[in-house]
Protein backbone atom coordinates (compact mmCIF):
# COMPACT_ATOMS: atom_id res chain seq x y z
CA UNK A 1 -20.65 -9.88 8.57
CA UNK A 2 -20.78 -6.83 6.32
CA UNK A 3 -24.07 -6.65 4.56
CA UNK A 4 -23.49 -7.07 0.64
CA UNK A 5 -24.61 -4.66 -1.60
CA UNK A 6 -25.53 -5.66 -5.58
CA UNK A 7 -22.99 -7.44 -7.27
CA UNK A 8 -19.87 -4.92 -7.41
CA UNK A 9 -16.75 -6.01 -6.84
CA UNK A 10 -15.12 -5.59 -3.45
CA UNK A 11 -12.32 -3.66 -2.02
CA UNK A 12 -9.92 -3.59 0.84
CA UNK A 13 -7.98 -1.31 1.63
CA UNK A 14 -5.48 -0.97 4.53
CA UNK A 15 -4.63 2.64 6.18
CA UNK A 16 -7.13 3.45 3.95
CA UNK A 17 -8.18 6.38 6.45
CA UNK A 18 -5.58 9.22 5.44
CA UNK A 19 -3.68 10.18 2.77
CA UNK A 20 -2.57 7.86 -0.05
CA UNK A 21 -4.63 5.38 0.97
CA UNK A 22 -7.85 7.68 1.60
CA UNK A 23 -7.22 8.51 -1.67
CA UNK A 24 -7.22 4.88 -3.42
CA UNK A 25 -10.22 4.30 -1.67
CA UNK A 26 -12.17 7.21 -3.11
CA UNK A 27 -11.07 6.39 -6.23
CA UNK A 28 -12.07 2.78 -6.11
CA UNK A 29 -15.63 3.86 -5.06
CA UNK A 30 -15.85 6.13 -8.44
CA UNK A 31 -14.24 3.49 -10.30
CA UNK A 32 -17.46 1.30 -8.76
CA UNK A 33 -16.44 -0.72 -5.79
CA UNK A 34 -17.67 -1.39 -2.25
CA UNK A 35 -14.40 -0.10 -0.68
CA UNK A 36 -13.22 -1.35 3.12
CA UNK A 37 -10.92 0.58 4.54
CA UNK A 38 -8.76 -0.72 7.46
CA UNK A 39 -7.04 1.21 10.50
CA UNK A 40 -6.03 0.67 14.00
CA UNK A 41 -7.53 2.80 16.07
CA UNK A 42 -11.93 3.74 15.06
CA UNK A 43 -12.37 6.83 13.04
CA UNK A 44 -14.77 8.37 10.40
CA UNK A 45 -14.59 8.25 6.76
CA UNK A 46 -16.71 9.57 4.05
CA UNK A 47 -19.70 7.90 2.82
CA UNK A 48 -19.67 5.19 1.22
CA UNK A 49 -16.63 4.07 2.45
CA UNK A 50 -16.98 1.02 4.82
CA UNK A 51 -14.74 1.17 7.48
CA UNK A 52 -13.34 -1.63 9.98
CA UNK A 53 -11.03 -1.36 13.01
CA UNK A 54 -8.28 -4.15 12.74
CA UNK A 55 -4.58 -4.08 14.15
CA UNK A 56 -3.27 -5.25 10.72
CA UNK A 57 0.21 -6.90 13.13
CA UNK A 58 -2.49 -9.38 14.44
CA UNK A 59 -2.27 -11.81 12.59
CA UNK A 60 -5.84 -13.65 13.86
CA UNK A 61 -7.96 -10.62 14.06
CA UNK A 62 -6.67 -9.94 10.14
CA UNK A 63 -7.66 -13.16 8.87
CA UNK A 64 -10.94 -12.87 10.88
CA UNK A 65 -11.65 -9.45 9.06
CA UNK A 66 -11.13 -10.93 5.91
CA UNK A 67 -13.45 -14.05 6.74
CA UNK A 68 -16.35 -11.67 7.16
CA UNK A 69 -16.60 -9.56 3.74
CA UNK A 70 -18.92 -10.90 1.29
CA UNK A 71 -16.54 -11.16 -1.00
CA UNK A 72 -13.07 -9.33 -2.03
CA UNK A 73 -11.95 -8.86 -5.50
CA UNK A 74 -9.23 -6.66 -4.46
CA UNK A 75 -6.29 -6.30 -1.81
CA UNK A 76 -4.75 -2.92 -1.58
CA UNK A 77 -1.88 -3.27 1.36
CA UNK A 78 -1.05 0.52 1.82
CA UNK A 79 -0.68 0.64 5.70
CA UNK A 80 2.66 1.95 6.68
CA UNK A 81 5.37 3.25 9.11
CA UNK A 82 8.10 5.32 9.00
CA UNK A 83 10.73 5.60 11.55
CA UNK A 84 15.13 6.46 11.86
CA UNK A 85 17.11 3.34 13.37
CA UNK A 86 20.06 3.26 12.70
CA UNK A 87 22.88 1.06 13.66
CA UNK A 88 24.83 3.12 15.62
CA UNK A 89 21.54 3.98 17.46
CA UNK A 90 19.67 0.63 17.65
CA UNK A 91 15.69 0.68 18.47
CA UNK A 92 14.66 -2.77 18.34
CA UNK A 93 11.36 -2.39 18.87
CA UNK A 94 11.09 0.10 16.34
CA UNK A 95 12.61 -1.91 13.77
CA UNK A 96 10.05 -4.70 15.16
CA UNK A 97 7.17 -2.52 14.30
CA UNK A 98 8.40 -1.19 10.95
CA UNK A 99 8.55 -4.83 9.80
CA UNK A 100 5.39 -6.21 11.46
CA UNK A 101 3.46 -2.94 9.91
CA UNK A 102 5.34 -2.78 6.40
CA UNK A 103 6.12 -5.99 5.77
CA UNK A 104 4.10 -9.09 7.71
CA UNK A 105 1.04 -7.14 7.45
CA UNK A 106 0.95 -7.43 3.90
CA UNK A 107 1.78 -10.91 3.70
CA UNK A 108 -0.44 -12.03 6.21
CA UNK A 109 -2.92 -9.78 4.18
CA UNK A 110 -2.20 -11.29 1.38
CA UNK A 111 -2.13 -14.63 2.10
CA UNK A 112 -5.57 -14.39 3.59
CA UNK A 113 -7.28 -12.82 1.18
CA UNK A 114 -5.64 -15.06 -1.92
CA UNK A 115 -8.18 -17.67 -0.24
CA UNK A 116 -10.65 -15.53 -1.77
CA UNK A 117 -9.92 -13.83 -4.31
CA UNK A 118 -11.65 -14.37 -7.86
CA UNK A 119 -9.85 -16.54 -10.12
CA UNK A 120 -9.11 -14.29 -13.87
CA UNK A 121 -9.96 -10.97 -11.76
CA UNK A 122 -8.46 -11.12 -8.20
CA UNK A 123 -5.73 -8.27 -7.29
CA UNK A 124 -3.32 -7.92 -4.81
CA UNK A 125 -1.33 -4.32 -4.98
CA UNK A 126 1.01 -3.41 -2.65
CA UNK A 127 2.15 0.05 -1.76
CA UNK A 128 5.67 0.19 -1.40
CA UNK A 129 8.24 3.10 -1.88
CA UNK A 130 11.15 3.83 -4.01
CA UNK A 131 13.35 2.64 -0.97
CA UNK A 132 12.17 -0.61 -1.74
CA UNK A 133 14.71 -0.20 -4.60
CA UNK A 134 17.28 1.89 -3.35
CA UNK A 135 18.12 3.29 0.54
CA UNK A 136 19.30 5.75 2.55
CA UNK A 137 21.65 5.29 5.74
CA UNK A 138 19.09 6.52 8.86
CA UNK A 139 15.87 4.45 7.53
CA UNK A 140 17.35 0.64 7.69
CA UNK A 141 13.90 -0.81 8.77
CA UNK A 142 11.95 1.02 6.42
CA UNK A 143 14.28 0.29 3.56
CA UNK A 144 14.41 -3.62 4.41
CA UNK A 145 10.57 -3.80 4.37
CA UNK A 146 10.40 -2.33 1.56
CA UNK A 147 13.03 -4.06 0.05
CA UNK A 148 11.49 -7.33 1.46
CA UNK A 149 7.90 -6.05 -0.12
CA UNK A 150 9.06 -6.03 -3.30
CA UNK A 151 10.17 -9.66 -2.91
CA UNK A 152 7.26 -10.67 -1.70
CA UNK A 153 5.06 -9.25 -4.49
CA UNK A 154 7.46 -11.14 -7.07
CA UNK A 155 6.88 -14.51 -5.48
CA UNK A 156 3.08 -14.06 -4.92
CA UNK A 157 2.84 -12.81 -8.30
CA UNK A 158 4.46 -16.46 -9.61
CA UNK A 159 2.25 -18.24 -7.46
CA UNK A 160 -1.08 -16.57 -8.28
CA UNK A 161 -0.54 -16.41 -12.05
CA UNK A 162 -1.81 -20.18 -13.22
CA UNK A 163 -4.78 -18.79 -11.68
CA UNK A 164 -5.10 -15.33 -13.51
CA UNK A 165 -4.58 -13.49 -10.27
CA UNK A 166 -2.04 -10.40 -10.55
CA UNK A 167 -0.33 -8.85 -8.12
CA UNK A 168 2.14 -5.95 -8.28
CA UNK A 169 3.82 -2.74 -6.37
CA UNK A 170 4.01 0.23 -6.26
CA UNK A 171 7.19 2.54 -5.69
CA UNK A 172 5.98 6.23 -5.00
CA UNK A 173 8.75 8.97 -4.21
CA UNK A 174 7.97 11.87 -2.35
CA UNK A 175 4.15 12.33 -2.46
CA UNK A 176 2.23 15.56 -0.73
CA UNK A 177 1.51 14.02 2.61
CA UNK A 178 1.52 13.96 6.40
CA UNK A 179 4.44 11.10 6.29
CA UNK A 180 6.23 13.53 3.99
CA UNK A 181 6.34 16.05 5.75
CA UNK A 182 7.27 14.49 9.14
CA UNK A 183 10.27 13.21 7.04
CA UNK A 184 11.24 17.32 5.78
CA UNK A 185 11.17 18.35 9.17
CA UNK A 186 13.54 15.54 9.94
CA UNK A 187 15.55 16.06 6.79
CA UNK A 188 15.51 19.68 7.44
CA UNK A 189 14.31 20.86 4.93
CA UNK A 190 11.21 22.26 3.26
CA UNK A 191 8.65 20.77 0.93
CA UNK A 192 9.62 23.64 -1.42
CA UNK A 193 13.26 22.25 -1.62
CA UNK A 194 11.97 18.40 -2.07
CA UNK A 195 9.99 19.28 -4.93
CA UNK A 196 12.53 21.18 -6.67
CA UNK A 197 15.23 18.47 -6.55
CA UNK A 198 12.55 16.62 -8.48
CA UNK A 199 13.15 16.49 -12.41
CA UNK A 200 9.29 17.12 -13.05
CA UNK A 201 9.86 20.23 -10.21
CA UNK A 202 7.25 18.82 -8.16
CA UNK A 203 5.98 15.67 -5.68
CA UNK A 204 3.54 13.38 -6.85
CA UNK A 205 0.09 13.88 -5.90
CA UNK A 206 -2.11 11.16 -3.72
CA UNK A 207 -4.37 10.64 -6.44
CA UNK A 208 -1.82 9.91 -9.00
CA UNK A 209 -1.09 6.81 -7.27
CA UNK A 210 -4.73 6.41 -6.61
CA UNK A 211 -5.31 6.83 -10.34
CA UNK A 212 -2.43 4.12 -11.14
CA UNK A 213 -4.04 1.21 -8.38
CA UNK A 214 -7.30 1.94 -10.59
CA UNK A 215 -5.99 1.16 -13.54
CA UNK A 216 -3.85 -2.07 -12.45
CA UNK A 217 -7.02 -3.17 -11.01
CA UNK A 218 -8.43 -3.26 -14.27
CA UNK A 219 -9.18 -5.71 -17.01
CA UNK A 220 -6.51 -3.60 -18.88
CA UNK A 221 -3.64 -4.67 -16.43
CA UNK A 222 -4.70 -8.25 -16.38
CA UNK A 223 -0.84 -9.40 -18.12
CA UNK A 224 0.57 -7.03 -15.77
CA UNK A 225 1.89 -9.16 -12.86
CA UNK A 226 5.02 -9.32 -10.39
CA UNK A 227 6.20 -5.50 -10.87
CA UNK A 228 7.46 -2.32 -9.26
CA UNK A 229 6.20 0.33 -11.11
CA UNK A 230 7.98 3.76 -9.71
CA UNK A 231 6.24 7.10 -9.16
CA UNK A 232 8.88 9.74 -8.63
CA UNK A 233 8.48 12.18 -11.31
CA UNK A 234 12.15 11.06 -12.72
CA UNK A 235 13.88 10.90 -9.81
CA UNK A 236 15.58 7.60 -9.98
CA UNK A 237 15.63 7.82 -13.99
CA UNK A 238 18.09 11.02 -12.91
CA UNK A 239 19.73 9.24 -10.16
């Protein structure tokens, strides 16, 4: 078991090693909690980070990861994976993993840690993406989990309210990060061009999302419950 320290409140955080979610983890420690981050494969994070190697698709060792924190006040499902599949080119183990890593990760996460959670305080926030709300043609399995994440925060939301517990997404567009640009050179085109087709003229930062999980972690956010709350500097306002 992790060893507890004082009596701050507890974070977890999953692909919580790299970008986005590096980010909400460093701002969860200066907003004053013990912050877990979760990844597949053993790396190093900066101090005081916590971290713990867990496949999030196993479904056991996820629920045994959660049984050993002292406690957890918060549930940040950020882990994801990108990927083309289209019909015309079928990859069904791609699609498999997209889903499992997107989508039954969370709930699983989710599900687990709602055991747990503080009644009045507990928060579940799930990263999703603005393709949870609208698609494109070569990203099916993405755009279904995200779809289906979206869902899924709704009826968790419903179900943890009589208990005070809030639980909501998040629905970033293009953001300045590795996954970005793996999806320029793809697209090809430059980062340059993706921030300019942006009404604001540029992507979102990491920390502006990390900024946003902050606050709906908060005792400020505690009537904000079963929502998508988009970060695309206008984008879909335009669209």
């Amino acid at each position: 078991m992790i060893a507890q320290a004082a009596d701050a409140p507890w974070a977890l955080v999953t692909g919580g090693t790299r970008g986005i979610g590096l980010s909400i983890a460093q701002a969860l420690v200066t907003a004053g909690y013990e912050v877990v981050v979760v990844a597949r494969h053993a790396v190093s994070v900066p101090a005081p980070l916590r971290f713990m190697s867990v496949d999030i698709t196993d479904t056991q060792a996820v629920r045994h990861a959660i049984s050993t924190l002292p406690r957890i006040d918060l549930l940040v499902n950020n882990a994801g994976l990108a990927g083309a599949n289209t019909p015309d080119d079928p990859d069904d183990a791609l699609w498999a993993q997209i889903l499992a890593t997107n989508l039954t990760a969370a709930w699983v996460c989710s599900s687990a840690a709602l055991k747990r959670l503080p009644d009045h305080s507990g928060r579940i926030i799930n990263i999703a993406s603005i393709l949870g709300l609208r698609a494109v043609p070569d990203q099916p399995a993405y755009c279904a989990a995200k779809h289906g994440l979206i869902g899924l925060t709704r009826s968790m939301a419903l179900h943890a309210a009589a208990r005070g517990i809030t639980v909501n997404a998040i629905c970033p567009g293009w953001v300045e990060t590795e996954m970005s640009a793996a999806r320029f050179e793809a697209l090809g085109i430059t980062r340059e061009q993706a921030g300019a087709g942006i009404p604001i003229g540029r992507m979102s930062t990491p920390q502006e999302i990390a900024n946003l999980v902050v606050f709906l972690a908060g005792a400020g956010a505690a009537s904000i419950t079963g929502q998508a709350l988009v970060v695309d500097g206008g984008s879909s306002t335009a669209a």
